[in-house]
Protein backbone atom coordinates (compact mmCIF):
# COMPACT_ATOMS: atom_id res chain seq x y z
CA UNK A 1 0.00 0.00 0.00
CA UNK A 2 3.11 2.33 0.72
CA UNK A 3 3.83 1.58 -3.02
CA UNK A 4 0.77 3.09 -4.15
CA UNK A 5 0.72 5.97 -2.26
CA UNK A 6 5.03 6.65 -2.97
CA UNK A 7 3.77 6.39 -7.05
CA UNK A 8 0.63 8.39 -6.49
CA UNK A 9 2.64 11.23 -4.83
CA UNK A 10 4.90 11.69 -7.77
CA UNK A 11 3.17 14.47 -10.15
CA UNK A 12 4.86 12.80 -13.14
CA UNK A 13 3.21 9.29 -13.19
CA UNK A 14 -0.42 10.84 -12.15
CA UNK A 15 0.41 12.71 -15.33
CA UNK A 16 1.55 9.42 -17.31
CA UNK A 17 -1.65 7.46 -15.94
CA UNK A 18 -4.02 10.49 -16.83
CA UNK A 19 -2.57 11.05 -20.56
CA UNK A 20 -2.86 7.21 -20.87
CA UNK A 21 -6.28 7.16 -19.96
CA UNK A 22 -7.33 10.36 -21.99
CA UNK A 23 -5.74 8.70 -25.07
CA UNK A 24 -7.36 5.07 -24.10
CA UNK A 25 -10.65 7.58 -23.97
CA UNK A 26 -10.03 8.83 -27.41
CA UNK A 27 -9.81 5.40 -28.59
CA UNK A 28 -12.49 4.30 -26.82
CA UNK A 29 -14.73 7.56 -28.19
CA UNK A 30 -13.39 6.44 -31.53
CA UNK A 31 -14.81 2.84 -31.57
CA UNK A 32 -18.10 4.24 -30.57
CA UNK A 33 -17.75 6.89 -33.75
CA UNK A 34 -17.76 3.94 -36.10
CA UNK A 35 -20.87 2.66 -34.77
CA UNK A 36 -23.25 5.29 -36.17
CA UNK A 37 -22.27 4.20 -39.66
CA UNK A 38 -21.97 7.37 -41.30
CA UNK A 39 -19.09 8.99 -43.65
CA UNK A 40 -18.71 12.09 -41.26
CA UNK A 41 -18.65 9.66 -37.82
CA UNK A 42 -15.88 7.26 -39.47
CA UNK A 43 -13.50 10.25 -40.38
CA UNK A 44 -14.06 11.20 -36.97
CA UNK A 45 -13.46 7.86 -35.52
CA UNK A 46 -10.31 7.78 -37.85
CA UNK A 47 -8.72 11.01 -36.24
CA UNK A 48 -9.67 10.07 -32.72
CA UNK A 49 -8.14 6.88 -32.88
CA UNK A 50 -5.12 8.16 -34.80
CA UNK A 51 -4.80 11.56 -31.70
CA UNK A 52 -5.28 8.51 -29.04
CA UNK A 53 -2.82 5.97 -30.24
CA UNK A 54 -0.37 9.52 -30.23
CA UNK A 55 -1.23 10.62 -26.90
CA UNK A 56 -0.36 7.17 -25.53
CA UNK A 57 2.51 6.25 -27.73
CA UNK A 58 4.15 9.99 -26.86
CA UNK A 59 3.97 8.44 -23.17
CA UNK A 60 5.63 4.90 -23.13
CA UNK A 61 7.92 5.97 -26.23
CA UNK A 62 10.53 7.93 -26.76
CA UNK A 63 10.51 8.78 -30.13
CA UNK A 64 14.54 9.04 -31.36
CA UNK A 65 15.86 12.97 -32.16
CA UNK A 66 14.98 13.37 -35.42
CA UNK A 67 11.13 12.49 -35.26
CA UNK A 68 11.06 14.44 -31.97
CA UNK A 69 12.39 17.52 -33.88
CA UNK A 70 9.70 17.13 -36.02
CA UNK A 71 6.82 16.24 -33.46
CA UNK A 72 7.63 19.06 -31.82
CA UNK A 73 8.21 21.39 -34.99
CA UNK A 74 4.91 20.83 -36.42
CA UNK A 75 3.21 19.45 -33.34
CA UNK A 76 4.39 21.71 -30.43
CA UNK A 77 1.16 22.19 -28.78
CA UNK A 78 1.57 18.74 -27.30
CA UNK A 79 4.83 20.36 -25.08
CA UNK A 80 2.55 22.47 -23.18
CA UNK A 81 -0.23 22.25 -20.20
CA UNK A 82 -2.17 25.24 -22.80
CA UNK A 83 -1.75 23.10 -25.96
CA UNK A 84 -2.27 19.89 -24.95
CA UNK A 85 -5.32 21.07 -22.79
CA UNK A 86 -6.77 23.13 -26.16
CA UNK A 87 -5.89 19.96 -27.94
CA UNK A 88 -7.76 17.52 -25.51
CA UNK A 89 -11.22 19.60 -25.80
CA UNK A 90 -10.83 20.16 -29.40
CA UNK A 91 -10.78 15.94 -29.54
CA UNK A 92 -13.30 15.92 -26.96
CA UNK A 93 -15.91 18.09 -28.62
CA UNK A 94 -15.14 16.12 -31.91
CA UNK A 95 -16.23 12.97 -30.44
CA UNK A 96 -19.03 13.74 -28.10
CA UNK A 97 -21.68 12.59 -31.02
CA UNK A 98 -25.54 11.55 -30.37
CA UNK A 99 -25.38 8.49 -28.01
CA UNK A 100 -24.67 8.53 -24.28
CA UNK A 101 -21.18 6.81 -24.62
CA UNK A 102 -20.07 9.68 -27.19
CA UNK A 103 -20.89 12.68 -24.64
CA UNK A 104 -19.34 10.30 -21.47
CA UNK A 105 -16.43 9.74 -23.42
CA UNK A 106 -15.89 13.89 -24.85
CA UNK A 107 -16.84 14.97 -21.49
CA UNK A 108 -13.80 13.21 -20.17
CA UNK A 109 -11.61 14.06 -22.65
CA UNK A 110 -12.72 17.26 -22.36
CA UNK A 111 -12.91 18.16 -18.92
CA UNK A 112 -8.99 16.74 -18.65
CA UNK A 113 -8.00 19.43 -21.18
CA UNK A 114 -9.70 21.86 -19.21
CA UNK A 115 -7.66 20.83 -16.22
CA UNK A 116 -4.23 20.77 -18.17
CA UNK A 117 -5.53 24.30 -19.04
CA UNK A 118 -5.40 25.69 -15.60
CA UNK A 119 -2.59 23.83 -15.11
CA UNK A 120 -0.71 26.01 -16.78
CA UNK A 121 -1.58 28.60 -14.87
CA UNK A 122 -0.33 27.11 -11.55
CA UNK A 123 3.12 27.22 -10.65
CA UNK A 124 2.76 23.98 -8.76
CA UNK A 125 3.91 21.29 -10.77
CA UNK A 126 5.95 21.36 -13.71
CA UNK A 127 5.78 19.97 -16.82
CA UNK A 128 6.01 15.85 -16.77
CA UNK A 129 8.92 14.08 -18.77
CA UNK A 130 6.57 13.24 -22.09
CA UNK A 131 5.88 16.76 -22.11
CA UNK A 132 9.64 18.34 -21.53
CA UNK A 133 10.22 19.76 -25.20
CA UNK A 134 14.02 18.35 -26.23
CA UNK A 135 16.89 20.26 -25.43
CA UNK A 136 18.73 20.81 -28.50
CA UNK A 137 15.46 22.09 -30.49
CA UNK A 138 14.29 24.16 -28.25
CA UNK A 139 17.80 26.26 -28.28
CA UNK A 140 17.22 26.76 -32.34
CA UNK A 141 15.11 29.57 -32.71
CA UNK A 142 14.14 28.53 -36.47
CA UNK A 143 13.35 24.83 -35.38
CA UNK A 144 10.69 26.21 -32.56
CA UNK A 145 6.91 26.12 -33.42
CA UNK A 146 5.26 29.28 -34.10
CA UNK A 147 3.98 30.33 -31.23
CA UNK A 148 7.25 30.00 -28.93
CA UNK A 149 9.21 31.71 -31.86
CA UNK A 150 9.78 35.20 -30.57
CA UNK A 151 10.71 34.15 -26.90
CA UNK A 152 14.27 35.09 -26.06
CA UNK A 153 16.43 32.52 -23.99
């Protein structure tokens, strides 16, 4: 029980366990798209289960330094409490559909990236290991996304 409580008291595997469970959402949200049999839902489904599978794989793998130069190039947003919570709702919304299981599932999804939104505007905690942005891009000012371009180091 000690175990528990030593892994529960360390900010970045309650942040691990919560992306892998907002991603297994998205999945989850996903399989339930499909079900409605309809041109617009599978898209959907295909995007949700294509952002889950990311969210989850960007936890358990390390991708090597030349994909993560280019995750976090053209996919920055996922390096921050603000993008990742915009991201999360934007996914949320997209999946919360017409049955039950659709708005349980967005609600989730989306509630999380409202958390990861305030998040960022609480000094408490800083950002967990999957979200660190890598070293050696972040000191190239042309290699940084858009919206961190004109910060000075």
């Amino acid at each position: 029980m000690d175990q528990v409580k030593d892994l529960l008291g360390q900010p970045a595997f309650v942040f691990k366990c919560i992306n892998v469970i907002v991603g297994a959402s998205m999945i989850t949200g996903a399989v339930f798209q499909f079900l409605a049999h309809s041109f617009s839902n599978i898209i959907i489904g295909v995007y949700a289960a294509l952002f889950g599978t990311t969210v989850i794989g960007l936890e358990f793998y390390t991708p090597p330094s030349n994909y993560q130069a280019i995750l976090y190039r053209y996919a920055g947003f996922l390096y921050s409490f603000v993008g990742r919570g915009v991201f999360y709702i934007l996914v949320g919304v997209l999946i919360t559909g017409s049955m039950p299981l659709h708005y349980a599932f967005g609600t989730a999804v989306g509630v999380v990236g409202l958390a990861f939104i305030v998040l960022e505007f609480v000094d408490k905690f800083d950002l967990p290991p999957s979200m660190v942005p890598p070293d050696a891009i972040d000191s190239d000012v042309e290699s940084r996304p858009v919206f961190r371009a004109s910060q000075e180091q």
